[in-house]
N, C-alpha and C. Protein backbone atom coordinates (compact mmCIF):
# COMPACT_ATOMS: atom_id res chain seq x y z
N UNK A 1 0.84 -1.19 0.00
CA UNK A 1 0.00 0.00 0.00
C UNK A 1 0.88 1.24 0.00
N UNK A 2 0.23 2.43 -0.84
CA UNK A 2 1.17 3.59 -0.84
C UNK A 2 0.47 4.63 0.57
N UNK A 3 1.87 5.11 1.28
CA UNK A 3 1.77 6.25 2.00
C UNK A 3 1.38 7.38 1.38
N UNK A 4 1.19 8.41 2.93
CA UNK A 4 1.40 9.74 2.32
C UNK A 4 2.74 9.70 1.89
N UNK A 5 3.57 9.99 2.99
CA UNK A 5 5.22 9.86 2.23
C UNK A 5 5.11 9.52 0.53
N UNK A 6 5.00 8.02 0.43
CA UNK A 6 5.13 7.71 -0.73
C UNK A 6 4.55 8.69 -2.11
N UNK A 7 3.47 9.03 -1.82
CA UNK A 7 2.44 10.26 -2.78
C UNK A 7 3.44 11.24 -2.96
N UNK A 8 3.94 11.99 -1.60
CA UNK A 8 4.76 13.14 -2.17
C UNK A 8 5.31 12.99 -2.75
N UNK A 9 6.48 11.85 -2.27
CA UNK A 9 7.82 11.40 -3.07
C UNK A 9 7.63 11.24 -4.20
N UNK A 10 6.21 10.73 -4.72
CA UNK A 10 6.37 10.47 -6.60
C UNK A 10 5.86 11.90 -7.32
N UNK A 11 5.12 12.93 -6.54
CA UNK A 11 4.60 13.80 -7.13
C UNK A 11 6.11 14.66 -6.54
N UNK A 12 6.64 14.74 -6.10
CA UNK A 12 7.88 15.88 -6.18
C UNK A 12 8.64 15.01 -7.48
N UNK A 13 8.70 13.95 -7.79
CA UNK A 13 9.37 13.61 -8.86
C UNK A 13 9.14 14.08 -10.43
N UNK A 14 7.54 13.64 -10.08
CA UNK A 14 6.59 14.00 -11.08
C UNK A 14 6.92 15.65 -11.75
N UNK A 15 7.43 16.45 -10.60
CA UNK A 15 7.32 17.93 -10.30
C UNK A 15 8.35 18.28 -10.77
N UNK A 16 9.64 17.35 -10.57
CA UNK A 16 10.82 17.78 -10.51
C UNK A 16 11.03 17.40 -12.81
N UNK A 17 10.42 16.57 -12.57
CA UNK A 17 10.56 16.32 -14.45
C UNK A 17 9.96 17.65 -15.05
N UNK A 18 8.91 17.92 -14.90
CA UNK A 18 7.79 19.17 -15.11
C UNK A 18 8.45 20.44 -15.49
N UNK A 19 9.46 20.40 -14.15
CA UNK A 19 10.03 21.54 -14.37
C UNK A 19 11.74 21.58 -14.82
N UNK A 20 12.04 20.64 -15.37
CA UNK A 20 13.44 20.92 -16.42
C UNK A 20 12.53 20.56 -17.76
N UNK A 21 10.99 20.70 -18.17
CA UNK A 21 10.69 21.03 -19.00
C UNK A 21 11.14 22.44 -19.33
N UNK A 22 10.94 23.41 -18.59
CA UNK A 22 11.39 24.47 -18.60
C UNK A 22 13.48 25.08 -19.44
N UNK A 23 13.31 23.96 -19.42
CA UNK A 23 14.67 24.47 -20.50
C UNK A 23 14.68 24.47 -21.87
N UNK A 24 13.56 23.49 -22.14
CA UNK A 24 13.31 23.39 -23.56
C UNK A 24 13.65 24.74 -24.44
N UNK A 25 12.38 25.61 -23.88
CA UNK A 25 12.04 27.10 -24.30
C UNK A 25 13.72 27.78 -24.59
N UNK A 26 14.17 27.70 -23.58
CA UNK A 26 15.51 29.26 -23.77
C UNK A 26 16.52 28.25 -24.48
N UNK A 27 16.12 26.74 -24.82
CA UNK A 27 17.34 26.27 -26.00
C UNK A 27 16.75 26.80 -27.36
N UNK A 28 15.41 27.13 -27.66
CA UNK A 28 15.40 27.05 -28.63
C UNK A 28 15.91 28.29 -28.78
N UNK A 29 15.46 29.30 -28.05
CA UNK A 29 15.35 30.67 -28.02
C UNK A 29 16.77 31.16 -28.94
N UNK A 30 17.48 30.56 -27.81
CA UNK A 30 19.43 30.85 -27.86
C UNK A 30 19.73 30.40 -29.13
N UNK A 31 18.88 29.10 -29.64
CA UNK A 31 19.13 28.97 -31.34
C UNK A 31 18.48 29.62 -31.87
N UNK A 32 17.90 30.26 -32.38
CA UNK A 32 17.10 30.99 -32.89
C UNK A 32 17.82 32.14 -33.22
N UNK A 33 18.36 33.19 -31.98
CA UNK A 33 18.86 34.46 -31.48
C UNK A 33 19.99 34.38 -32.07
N UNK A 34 20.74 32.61 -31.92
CA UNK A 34 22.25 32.65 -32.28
C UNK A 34 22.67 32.59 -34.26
N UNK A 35 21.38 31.99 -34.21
CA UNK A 35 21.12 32.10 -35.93
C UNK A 35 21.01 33.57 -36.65
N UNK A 36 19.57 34.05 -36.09
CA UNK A 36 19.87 35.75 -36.64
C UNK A 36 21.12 36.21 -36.59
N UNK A 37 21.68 36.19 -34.97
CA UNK A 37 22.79 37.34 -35.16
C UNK A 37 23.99 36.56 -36.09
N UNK A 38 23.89 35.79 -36.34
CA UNK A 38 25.16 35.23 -37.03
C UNK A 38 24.68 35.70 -38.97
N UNK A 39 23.25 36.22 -38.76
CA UNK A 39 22.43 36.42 -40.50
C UNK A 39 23.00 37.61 -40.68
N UNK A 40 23.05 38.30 -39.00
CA UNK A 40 22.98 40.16 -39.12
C UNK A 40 24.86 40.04 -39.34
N UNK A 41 25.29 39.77 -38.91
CA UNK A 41 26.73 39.53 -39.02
C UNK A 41 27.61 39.36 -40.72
N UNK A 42 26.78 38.74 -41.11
CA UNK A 42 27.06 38.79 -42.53
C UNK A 42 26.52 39.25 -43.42
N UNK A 43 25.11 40.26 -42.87
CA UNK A 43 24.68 41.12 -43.65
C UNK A 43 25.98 42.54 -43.10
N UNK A 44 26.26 42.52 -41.91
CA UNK A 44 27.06 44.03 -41.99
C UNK A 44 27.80 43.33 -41.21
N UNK A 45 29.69 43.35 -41.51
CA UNK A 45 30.13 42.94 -40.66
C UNK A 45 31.10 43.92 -39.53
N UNK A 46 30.39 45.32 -39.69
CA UNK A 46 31.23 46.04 -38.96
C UNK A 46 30.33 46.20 -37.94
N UNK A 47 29.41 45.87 -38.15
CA UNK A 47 28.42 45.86 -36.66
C UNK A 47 28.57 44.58 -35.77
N UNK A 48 29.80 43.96 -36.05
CA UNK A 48 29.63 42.12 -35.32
C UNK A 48 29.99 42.44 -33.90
N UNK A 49 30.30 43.57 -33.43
CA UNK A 49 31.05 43.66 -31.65
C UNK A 49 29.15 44.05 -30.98
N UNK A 50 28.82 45.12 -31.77
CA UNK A 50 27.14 45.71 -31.16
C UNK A 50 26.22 43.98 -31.23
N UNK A 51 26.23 43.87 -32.61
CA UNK A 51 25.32 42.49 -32.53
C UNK A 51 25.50 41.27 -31.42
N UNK A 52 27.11 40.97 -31.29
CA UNK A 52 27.47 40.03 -30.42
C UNK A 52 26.81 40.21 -29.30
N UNK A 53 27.63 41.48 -28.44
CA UNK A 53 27.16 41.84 -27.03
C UNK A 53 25.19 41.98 -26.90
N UNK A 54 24.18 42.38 -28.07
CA UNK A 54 23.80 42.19 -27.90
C UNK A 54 22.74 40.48 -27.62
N UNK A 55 23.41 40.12 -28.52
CA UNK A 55 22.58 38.80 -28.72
C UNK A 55 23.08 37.60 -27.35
N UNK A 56 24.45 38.28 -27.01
CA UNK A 56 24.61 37.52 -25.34
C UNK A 56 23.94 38.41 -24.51
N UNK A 57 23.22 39.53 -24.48
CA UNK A 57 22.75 39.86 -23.02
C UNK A 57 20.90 39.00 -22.84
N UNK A 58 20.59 38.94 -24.58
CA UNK A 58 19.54 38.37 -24.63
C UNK A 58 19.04 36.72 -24.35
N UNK A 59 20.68 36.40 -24.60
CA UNK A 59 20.99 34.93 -24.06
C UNK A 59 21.06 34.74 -22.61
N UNK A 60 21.47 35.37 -22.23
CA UNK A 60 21.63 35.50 -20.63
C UNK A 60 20.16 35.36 -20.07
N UNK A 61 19.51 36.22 -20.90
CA UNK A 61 18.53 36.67 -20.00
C UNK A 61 17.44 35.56 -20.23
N UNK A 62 17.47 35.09 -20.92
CA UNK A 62 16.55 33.43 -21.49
C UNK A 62 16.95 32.46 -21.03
N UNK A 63 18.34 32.35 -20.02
CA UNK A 63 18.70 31.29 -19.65
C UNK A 63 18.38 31.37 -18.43
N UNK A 64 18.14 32.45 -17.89
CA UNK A 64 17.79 32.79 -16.37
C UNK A 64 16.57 31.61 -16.09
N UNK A 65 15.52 31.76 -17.49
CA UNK A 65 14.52 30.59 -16.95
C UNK A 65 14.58 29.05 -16.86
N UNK A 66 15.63 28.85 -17.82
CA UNK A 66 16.18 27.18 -17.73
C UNK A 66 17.15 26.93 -16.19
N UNK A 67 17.51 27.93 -16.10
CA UNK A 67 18.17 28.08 -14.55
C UNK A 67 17.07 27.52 -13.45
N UNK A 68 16.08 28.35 -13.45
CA UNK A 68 15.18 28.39 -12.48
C UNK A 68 14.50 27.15 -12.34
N UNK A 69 14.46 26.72 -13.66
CA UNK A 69 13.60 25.60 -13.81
C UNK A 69 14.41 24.31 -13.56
N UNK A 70 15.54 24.60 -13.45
CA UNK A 70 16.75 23.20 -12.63
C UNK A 70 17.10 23.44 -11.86
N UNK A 71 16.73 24.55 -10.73
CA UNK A 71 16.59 25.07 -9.37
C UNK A 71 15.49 24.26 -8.51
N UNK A 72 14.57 24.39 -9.41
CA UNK A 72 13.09 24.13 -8.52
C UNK A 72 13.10 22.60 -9.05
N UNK A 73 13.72 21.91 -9.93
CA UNK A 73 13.86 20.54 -10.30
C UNK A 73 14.44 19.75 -9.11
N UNK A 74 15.85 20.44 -8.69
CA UNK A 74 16.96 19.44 -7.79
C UNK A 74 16.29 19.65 -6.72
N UNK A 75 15.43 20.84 -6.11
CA UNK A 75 15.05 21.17 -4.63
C UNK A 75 13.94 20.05 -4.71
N UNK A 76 13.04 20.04 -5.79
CA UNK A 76 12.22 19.11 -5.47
C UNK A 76 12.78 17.25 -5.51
N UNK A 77 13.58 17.02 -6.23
CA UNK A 77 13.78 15.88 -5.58
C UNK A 77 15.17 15.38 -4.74
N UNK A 78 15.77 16.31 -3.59
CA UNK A 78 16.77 15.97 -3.63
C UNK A 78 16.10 16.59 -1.71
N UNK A 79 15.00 17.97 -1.57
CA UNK A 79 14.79 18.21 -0.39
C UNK A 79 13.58 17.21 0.32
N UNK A 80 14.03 16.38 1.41
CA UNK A 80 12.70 15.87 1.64
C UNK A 80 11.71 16.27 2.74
N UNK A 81 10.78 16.76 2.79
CA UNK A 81 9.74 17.48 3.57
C UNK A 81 9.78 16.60 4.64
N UNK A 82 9.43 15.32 4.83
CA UNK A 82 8.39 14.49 5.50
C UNK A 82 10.02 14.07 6.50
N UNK A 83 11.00 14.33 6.62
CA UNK A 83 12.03 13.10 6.69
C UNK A 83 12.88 14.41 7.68
């Protein structure tokens, strides 16, 4: 027979998969971003230092959510409430 214990333990698992869904999104993003600026780059290549710096602050900032989302992944299965 399953516990409470047991319930959490599979739904923090459940929880913890759920959320390194969350990286999916800012991989594509970063391909996407890393494709243009590499289009804009060889449409003008004296703009490649402005384009770069920009297209990493936009990377940064899209990765913040794949971060978060393997933050709240490891806490959920690695912290145990009940224990």
């Amino acid at each position: 027979m399953f516990t409470g214990e047991d319930l959490i333990l599979a739904c923090s698992a459940i929880g913890a998969g759920l959320a390194l869904i969350a990286g999916i999104g800012p991989g594509i993003g970063q391909g996407i971003a890393a494709g243009h600026a590499a289009a804009a780059v060889g449409r003008n290549p004296g703009a490649k230092a402005d384009i770069t710096s920009t297209m990493l602050l936009g990377q940064a900032v899209a990765e913040t959510t794949g971060l978060y989302g393997l933050a709240i992944g490891i806490i959920l299965l690695f912290v145990k409430p009940l224990t």
